[in-house]
N, C-alpha and C. Protein backbone atom coordinates (compact mmCIF):
# COMPACT_ATOMS: atom_id res chain seq x y z
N UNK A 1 10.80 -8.31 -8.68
CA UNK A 1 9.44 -8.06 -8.21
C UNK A 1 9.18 -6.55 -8.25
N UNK A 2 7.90 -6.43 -8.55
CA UNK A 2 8.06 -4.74 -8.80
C UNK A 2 7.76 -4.26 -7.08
N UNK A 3 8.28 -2.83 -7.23
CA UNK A 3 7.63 -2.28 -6.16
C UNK A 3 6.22 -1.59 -5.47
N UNK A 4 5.93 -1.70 -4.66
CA UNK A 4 5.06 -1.51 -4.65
C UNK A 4 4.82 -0.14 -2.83
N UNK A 5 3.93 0.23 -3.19
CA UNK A 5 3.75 1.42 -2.02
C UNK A 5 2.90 1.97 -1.36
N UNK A 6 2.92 1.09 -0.27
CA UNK A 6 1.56 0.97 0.35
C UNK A 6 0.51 2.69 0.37
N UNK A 7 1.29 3.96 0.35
CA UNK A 7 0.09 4.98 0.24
C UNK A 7 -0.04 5.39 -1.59
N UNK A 8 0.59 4.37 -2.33
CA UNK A 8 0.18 4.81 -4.02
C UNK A 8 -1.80 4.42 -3.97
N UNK A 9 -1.77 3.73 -2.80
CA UNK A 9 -3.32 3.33 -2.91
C UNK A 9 -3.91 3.77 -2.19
N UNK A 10 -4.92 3.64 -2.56
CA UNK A 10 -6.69 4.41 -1.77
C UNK A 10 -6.76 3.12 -1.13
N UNK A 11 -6.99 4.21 0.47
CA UNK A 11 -7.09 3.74 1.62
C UNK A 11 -8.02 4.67 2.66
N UNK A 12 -9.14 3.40 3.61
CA UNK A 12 -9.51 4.96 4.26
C UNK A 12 -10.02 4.20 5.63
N UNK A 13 -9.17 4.58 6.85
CA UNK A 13 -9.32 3.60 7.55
C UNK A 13 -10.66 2.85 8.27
N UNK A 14 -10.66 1.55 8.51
CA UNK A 14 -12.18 1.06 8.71
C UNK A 14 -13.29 1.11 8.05
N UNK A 15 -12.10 1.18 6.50
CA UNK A 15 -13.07 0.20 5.41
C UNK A 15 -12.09 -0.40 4.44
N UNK A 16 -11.76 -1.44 4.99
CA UNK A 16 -10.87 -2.54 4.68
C UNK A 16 -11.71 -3.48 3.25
N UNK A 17 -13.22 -3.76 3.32
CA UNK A 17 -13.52 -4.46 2.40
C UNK A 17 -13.44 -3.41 1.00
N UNK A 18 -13.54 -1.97 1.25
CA UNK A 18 -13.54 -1.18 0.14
C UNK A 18 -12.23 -0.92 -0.08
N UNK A 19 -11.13 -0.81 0.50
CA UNK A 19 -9.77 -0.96 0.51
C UNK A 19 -9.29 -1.92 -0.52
N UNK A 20 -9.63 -2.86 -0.36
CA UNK A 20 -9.71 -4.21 -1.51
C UNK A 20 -9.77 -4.12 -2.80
N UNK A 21 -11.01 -3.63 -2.20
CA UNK A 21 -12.36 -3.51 -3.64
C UNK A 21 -11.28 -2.10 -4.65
N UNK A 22 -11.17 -1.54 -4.58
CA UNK A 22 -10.32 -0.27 -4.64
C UNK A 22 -8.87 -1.17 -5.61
N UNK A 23 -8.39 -1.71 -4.67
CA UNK A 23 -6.91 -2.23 -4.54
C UNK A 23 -6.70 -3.29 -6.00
N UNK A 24 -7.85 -4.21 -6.23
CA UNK A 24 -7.65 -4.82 -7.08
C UNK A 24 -8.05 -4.52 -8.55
N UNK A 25 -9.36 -3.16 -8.37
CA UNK A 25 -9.56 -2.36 -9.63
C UNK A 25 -8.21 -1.82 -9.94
N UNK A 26 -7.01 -1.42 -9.37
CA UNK A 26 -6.07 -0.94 -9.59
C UNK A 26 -5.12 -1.98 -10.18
N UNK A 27 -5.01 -2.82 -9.50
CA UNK A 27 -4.19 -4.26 -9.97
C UNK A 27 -4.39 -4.32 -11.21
N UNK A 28 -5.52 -4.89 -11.28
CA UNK A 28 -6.32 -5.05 -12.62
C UNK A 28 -5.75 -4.49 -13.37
N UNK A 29 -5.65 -2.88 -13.61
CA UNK A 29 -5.46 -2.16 -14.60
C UNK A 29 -4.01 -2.01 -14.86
N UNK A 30 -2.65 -2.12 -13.45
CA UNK A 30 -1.80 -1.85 -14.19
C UNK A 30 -0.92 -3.13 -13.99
N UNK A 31 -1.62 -4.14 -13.68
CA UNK A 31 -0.85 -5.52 -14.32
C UNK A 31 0.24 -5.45 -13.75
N UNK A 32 0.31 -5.52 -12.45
CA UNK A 32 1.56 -5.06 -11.44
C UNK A 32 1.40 -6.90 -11.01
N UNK A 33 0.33 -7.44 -10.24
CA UNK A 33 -0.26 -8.50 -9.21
C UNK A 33 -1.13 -9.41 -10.21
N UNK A 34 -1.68 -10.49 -10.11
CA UNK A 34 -2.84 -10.98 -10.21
C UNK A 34 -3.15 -11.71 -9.33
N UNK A 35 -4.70 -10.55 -9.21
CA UNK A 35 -5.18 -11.01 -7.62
C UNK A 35 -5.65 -12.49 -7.62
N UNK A 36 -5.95 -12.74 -6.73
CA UNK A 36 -6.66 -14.34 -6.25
C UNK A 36 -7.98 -14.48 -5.68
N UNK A 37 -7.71 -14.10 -4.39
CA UNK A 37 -8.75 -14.52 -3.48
C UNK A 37 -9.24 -12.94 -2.60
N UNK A 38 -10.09 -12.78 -2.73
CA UNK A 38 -10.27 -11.56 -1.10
C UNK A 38 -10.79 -12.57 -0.07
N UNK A 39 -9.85 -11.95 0.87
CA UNK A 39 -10.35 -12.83 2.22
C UNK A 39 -10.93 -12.72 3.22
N UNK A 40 -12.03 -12.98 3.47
CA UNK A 40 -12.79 -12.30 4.96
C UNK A 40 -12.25 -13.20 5.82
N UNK A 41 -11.84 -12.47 6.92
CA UNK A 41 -11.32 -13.30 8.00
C UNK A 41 -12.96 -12.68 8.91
N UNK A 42 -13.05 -13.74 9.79
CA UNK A 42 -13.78 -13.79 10.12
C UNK A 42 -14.77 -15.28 11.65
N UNK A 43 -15.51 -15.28 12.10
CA UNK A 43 -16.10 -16.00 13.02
C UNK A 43 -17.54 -15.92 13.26
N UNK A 44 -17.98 -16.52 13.85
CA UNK A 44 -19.29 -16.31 14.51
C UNK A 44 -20.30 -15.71 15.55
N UNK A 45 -18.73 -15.67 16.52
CA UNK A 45 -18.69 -14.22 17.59
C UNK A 45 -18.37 -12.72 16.96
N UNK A 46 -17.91 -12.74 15.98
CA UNK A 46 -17.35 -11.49 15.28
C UNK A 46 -16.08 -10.91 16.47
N UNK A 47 -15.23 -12.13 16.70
CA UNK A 47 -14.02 -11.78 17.89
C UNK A 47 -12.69 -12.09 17.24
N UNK A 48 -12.39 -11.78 15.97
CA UNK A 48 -11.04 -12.50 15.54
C UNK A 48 -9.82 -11.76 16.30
N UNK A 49 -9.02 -12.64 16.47
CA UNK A 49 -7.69 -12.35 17.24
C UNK A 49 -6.57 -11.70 15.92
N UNK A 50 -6.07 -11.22 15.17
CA UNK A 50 -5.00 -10.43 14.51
C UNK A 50 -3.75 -9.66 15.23
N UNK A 51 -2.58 -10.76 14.58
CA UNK A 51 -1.77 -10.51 15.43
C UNK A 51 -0.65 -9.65 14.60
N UNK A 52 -0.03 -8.85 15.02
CA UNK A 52 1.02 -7.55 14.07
C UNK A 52 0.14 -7.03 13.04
N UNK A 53 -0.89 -6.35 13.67
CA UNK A 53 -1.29 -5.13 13.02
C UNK A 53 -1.01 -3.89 13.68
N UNK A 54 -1.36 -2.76 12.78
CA UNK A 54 -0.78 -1.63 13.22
C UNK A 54 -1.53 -0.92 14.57
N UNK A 55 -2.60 -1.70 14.68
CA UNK A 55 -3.48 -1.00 16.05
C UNK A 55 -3.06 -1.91 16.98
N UNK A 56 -2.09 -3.10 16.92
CA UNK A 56 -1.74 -3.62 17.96
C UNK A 56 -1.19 -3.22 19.11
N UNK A 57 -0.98 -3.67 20.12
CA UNK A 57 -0.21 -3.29 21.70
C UNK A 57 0.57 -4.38 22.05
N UNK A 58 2.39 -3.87 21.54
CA UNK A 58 3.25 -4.86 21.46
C UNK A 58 2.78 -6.08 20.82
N UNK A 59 2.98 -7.01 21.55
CA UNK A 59 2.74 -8.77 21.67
C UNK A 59 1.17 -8.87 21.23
N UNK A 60 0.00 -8.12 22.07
CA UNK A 60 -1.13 -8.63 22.08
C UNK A 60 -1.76 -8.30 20.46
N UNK A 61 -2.79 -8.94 20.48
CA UNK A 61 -3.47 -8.82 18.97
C UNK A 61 -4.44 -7.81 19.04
N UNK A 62 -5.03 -7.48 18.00
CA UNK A 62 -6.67 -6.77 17.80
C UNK A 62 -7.21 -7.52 17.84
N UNK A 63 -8.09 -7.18 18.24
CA UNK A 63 -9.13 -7.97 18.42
C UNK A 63 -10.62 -7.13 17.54
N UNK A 64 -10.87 -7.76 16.09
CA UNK A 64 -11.92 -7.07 14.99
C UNK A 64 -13.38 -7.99 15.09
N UNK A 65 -14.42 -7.34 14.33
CA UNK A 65 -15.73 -8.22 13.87
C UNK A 65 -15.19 -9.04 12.63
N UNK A 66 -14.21 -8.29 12.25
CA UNK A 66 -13.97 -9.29 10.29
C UNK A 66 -12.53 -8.05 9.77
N UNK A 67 -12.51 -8.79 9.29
CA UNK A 67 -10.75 -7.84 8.31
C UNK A 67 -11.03 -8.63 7.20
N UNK A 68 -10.50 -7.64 5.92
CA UNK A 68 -10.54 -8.17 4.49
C UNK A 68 -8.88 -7.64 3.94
N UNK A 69 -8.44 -9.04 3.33
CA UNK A 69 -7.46 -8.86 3.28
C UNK A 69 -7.38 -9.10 1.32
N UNK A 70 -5.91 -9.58 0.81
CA UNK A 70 -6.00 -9.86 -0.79
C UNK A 70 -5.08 -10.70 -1.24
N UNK A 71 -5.40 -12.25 -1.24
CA UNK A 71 -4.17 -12.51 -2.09
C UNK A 71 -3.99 -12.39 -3.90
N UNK A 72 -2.45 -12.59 -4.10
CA UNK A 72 -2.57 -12.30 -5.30
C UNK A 72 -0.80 -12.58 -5.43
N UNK A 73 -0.79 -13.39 -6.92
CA UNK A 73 0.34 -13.90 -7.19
C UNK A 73 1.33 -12.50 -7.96
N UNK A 74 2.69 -12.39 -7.77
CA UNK A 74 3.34 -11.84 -8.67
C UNK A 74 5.19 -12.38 -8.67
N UNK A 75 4.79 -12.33 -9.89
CA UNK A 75 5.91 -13.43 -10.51
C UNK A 75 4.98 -14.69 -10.64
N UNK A 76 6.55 -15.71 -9.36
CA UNK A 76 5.85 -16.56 -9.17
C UNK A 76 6.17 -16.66 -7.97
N UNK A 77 5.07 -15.25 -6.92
CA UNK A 77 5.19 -15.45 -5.74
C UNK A 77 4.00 -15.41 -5.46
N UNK A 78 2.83 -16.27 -4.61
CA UNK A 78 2.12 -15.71 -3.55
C UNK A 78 2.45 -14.93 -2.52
N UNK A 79 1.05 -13.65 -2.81
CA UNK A 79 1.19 -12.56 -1.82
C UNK A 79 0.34 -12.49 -0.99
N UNK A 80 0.00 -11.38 0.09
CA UNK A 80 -1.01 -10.72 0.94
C UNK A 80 -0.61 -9.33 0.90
N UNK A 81 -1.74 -9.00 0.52
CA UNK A 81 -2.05 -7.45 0.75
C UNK A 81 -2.58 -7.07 1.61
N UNK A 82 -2.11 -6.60 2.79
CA UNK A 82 -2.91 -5.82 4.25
C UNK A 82 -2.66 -4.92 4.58
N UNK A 83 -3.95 -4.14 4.02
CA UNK A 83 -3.00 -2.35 4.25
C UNK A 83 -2.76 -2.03 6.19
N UNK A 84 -3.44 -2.92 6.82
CA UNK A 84 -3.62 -2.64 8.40
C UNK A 84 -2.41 -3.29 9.14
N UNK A 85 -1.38 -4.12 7.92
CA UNK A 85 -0.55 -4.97 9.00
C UNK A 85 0.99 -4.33 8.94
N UNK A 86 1.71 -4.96 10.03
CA UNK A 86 2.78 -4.47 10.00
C UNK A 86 3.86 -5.05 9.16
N UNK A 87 3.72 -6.03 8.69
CA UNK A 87 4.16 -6.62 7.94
C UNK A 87 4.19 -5.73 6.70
N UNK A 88 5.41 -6.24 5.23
CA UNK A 88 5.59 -5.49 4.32
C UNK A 88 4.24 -5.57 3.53
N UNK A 89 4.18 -4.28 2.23
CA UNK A 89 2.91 -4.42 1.51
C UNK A 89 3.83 -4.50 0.26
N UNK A 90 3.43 -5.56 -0.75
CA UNK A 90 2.85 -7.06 0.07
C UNK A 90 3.39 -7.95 0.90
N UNK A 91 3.60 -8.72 1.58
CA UNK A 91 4.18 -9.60 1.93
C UNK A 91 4.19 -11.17 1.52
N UNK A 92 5.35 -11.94 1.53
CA UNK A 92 5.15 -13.12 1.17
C UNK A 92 3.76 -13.81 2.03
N UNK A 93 2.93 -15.27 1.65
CA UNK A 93 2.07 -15.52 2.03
C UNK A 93 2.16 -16.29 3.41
N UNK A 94 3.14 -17.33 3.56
CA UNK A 94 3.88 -17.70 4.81
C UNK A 94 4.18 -16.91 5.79
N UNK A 95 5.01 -15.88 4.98
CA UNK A 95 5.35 -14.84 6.55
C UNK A 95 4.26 -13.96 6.95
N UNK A 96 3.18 -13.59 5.98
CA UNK A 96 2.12 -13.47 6.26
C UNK A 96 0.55 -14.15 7.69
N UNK A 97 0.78 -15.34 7.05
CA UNK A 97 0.10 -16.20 7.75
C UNK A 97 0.91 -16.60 9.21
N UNK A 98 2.40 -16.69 9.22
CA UNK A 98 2.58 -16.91 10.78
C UNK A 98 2.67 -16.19 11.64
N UNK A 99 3.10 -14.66 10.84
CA UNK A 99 2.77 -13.52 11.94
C UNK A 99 0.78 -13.03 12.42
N UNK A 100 0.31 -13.57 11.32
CA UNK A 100 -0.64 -13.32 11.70
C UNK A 100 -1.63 -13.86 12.56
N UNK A 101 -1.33 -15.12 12.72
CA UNK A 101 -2.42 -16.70 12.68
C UNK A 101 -1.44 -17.04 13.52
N UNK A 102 -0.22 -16.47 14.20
CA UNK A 102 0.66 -17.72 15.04
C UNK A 102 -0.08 -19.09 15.75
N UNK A 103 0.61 -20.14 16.29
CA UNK A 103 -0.28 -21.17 16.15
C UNK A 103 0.05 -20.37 18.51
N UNK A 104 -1.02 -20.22 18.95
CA UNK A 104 -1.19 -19.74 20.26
C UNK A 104 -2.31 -20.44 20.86
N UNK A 105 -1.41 -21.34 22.19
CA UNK A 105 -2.00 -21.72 22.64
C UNK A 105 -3.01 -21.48 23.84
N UNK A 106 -2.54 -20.18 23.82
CA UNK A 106 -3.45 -19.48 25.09
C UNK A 106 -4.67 -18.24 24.58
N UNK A 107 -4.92 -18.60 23.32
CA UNK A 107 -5.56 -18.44 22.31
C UNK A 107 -6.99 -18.78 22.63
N UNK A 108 -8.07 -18.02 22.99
CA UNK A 108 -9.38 -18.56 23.05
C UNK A 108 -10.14 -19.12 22.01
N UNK A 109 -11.32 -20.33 21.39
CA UNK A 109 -11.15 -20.70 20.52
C UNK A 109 -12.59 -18.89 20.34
N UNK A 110 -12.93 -18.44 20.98
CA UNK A 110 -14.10 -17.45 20.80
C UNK A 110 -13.31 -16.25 19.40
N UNK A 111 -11.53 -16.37 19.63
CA UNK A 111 -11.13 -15.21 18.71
C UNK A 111 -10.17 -16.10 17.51
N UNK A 112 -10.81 -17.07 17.25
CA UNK A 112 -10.33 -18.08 16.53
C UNK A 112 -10.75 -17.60 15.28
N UNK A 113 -9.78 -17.02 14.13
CA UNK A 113 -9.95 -16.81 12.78
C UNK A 113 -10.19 -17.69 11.78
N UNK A 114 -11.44 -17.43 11.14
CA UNK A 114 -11.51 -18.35 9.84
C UNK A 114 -11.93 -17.18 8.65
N UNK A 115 -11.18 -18.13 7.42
CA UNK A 115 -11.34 -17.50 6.14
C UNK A 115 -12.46 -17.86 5.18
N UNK A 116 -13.09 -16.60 4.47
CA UNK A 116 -14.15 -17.39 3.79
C UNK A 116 -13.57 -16.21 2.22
N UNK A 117 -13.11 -17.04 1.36
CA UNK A 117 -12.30 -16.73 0.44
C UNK A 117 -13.67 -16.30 -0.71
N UNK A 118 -13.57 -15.20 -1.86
CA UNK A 118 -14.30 -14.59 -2.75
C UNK A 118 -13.35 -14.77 -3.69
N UNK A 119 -13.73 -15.66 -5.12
CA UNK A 119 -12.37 -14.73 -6.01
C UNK A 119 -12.59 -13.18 -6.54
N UNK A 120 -11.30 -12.64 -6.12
CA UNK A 120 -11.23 -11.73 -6.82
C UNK A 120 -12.02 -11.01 -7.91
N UNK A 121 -11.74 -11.29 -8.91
CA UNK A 121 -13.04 -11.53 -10.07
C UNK A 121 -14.10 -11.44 -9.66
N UNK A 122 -14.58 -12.06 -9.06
CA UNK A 122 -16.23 -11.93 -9.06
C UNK A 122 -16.19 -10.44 -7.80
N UNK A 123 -15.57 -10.87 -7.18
CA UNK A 123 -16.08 -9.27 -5.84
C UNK A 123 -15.58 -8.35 -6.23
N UNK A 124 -14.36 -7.90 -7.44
CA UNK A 124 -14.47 -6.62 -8.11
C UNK A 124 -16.04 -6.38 -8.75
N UNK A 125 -16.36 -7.28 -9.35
CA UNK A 125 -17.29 -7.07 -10.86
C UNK A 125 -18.98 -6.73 -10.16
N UNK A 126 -19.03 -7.50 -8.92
CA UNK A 126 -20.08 -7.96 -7.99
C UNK A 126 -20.57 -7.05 -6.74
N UNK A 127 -19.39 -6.61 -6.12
CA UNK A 127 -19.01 -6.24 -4.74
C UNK A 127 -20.17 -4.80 -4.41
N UNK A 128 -21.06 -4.90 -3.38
CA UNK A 128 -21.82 -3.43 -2.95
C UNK A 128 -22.08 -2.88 -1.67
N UNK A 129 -21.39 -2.15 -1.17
CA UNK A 129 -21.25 -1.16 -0.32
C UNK A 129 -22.14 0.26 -0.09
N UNK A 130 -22.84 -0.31 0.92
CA UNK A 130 -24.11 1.06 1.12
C UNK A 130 -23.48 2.02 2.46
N UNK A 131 -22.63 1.29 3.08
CA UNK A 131 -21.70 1.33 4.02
C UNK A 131 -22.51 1.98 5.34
N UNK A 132 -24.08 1.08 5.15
CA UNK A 132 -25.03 1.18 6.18
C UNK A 132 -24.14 0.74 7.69
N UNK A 133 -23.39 -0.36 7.53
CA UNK A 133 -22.80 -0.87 9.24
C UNK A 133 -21.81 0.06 9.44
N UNK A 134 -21.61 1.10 8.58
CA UNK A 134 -20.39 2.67 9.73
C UNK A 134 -21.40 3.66 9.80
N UNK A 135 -22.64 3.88 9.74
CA UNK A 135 -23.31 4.61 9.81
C UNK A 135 -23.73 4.88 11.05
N UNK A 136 -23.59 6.07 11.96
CA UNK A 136 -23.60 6.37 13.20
C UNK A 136 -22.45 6.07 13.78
N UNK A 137 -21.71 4.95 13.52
CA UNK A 137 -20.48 4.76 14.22
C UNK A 137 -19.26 5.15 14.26
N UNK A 138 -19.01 5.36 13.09
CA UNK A 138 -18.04 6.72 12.87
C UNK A 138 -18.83 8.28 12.24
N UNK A 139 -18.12 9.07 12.17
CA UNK A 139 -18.39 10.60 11.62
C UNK A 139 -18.43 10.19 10.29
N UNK A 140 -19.84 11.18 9.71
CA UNK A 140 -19.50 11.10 7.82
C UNK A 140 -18.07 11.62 7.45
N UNK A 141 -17.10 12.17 7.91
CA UNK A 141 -16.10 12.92 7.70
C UNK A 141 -14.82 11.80 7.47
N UNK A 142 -15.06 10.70 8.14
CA UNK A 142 -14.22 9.40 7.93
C UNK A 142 -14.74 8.72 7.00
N UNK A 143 -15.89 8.84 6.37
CA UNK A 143 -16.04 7.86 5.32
C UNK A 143 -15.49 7.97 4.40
N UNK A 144 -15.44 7.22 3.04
CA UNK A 144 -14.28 7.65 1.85
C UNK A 144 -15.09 8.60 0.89
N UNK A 145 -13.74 9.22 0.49
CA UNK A 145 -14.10 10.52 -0.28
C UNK A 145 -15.26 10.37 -1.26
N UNK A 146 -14.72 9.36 -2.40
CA UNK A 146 -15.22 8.38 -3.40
C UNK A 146 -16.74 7.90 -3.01
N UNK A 147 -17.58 7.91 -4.47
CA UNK A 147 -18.76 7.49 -4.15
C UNK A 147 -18.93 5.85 -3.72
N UNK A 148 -20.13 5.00 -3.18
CA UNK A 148 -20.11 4.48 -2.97
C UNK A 148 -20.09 3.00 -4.34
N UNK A 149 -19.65 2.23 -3.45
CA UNK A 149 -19.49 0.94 -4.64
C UNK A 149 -20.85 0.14 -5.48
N UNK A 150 -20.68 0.60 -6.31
CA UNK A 150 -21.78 -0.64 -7.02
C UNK A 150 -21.63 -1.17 -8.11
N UNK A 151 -22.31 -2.03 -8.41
CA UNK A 151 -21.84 -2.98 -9.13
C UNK A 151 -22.56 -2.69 -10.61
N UNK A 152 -22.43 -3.03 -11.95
CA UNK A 152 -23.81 -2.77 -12.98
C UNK A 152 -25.11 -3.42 -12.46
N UNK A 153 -25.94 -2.47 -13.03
CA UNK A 153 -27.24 -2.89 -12.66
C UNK A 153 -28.01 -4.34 -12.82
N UNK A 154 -27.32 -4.76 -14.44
CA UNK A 154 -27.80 -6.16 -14.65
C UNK A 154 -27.27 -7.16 -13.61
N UNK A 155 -26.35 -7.24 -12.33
CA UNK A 155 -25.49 -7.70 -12.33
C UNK A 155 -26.03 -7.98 -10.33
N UNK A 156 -26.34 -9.18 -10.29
CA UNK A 156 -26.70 -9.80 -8.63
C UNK A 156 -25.86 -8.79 -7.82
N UNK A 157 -26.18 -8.01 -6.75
CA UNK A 157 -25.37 -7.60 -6.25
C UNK A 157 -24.58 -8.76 -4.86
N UNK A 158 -23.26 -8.18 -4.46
CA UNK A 158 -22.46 -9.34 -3.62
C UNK A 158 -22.54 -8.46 -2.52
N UNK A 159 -23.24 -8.19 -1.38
CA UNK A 159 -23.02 -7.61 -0.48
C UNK A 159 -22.18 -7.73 1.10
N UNK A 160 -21.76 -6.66 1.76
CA UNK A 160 -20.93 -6.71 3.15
C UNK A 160 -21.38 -7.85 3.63
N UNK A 161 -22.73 -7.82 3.77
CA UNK A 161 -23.81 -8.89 4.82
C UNK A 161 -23.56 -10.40 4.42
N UNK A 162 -23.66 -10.49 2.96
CA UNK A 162 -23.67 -12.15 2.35
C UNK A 162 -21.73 -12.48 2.91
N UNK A 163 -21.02 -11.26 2.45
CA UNK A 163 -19.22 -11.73 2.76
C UNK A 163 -19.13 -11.91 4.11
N UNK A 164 -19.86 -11.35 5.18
CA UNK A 164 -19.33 -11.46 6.53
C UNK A 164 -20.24 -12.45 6.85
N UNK A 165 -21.29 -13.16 6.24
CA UNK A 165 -22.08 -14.06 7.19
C UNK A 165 -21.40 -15.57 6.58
N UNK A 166 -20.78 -15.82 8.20
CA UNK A 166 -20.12 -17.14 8.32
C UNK A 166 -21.11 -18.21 7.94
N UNK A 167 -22.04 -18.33 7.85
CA UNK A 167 -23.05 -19.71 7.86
C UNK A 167 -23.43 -19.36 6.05
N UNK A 168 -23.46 -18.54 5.60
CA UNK A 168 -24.01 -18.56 4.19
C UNK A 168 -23.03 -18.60 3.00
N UNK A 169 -23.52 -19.63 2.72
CA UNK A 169 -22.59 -19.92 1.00
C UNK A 169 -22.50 -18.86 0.11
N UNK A 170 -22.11 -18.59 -1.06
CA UNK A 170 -22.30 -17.93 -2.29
C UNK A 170 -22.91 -18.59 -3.10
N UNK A 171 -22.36 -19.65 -2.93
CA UNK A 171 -23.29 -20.82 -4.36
C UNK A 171 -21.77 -20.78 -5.33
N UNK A 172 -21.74 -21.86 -6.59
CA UNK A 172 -20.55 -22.05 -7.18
C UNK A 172 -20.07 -20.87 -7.49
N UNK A 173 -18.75 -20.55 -8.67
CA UNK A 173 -18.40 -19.71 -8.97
C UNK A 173 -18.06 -18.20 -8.07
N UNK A 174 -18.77 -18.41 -6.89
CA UNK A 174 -18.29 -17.13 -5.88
C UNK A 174 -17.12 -17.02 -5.43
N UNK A 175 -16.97 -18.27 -4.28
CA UNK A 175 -15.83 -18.31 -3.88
C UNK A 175 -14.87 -18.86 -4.46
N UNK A 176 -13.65 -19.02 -4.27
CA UNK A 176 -12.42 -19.81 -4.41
C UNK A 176 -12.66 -21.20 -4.68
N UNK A 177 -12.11 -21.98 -5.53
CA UNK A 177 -12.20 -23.09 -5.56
C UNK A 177 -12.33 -24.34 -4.40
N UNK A 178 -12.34 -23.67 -3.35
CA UNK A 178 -12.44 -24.55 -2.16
C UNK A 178 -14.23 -24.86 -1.67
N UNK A 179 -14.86 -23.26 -1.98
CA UNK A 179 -16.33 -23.37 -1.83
C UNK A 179 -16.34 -23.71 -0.15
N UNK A 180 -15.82 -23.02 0.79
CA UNK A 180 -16.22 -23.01 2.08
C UNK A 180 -15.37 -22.44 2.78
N UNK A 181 -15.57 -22.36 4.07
CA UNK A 181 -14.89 -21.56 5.53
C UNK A 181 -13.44 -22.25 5.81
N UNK A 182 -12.49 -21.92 5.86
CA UNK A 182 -11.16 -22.43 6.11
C UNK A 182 -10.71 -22.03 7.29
N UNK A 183 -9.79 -22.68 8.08
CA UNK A 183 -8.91 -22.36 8.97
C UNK A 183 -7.72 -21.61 8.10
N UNK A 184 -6.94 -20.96 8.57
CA UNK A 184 -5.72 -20.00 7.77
C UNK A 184 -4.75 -21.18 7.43
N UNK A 185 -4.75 -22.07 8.27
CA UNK A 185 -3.36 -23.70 7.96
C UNK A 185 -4.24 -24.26 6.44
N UNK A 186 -5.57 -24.28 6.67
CA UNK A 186 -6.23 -25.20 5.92
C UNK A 186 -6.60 -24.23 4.28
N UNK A 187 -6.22 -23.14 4.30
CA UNK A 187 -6.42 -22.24 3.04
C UNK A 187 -4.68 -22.02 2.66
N UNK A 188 -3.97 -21.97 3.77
CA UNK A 188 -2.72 -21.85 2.84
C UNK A 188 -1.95 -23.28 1.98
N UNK A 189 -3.22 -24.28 2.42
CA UNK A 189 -1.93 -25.64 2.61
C UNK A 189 -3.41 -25.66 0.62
N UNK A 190 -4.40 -25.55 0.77
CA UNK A 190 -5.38 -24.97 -0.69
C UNK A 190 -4.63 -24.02 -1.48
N UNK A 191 -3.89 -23.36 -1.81
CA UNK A 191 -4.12 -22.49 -2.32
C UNK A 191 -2.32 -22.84 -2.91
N UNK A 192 -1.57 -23.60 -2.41
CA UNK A 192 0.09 -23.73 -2.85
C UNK A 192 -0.37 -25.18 -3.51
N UNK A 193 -1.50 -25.87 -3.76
CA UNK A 193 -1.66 -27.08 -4.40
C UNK A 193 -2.63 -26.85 -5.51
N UNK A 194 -3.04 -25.00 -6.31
CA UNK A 194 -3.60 -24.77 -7.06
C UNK A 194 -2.85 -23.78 -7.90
């Protein structure tokens, strides 16, 4: 398996969907991975529970509005790419998913994670970032160096708003062959039967 290193990549913290976006233009080009899916984790409260990330406190989780994560096969391994977790970059997809998603029963269902999968493909080619929702909330000085993302002009744009809104489809060809919102059991048990 080749190696790989989590700061060879552009990263800039609390912008995880451009992190991605970034991550798999790179893939792409040096044929290290082939990506799969980007994954919005995500809810309706915007309360997901994430457990062994690096802003964690011990045992307890973060608690985010949405995290974007990446799978992507190499060899013939399914991976995850999370530049925020403590886990290895990449990590297998199992050890991925149980450190992350442990099954917790004292677990509110309000920080209950669900996935709403993009392929790859289309949210490189698609993907647009005005990066209006960090505006005021962090300093311009944290935003990324790099201009902002867009997509060609002929070309529908796929925006933050359409990936994070839990109730709205893409329509075919967007997402993953599943075409809807998953539980993390119910996308990993999809994705080892494709």
């Amino acid at each position: 398996m080749p190696l790989f290193k989590r700061s060879s990549y552009t990263y800039t913290q609390l912008f995880c969907e451009e992190n991605v976006w970034k991550l798999i233009e790179t893939l792409y080009t040096n044929q290290l991975a082939k990506p799969i899916d980007v994954l919005f984790i995500l809810n309706k409260k915007q309360t997901i529970a994430l457990f062994e990330q690096k802003l964690s406190n011990q045992k307890k989780p973060v608690i985010w509005d949405y995290h974007v994560i990446l799978t992507a096969q190499i060899e013939e391994n399914l991976m995850v790419f999370d530049f925020d977790s403590c886990c290895e970059f990449p990590v297998e997809i199992n050890h991925y998913f149980n450190r992350t998603f442990p099954s917790n029963p004292d677990l509110k269902p309000t920080y209950q994670a669900y996935l709403k999968p993009i392929k790859a493909s289309y949210y490189l080619k698609c993907f647009y970032s005005d990066r209006a929702h960090m505006q005021g909330i962090v300093s311009s000085d944290a935003f990324p160096e790099y201009d902002i993302i867009i997509p060609n002009s002929n070309i529908e744009k796929l925006t933050l708003e359409q990936c994070r809104n839990i109730e709205q489809a893409l329509g075919l060809g967007h997402f993953s062959s599943t075409h809807k919102i998953l539980l993390p059991a119910e996308y990993l048990a999809h994705i080892k039967t494709n």
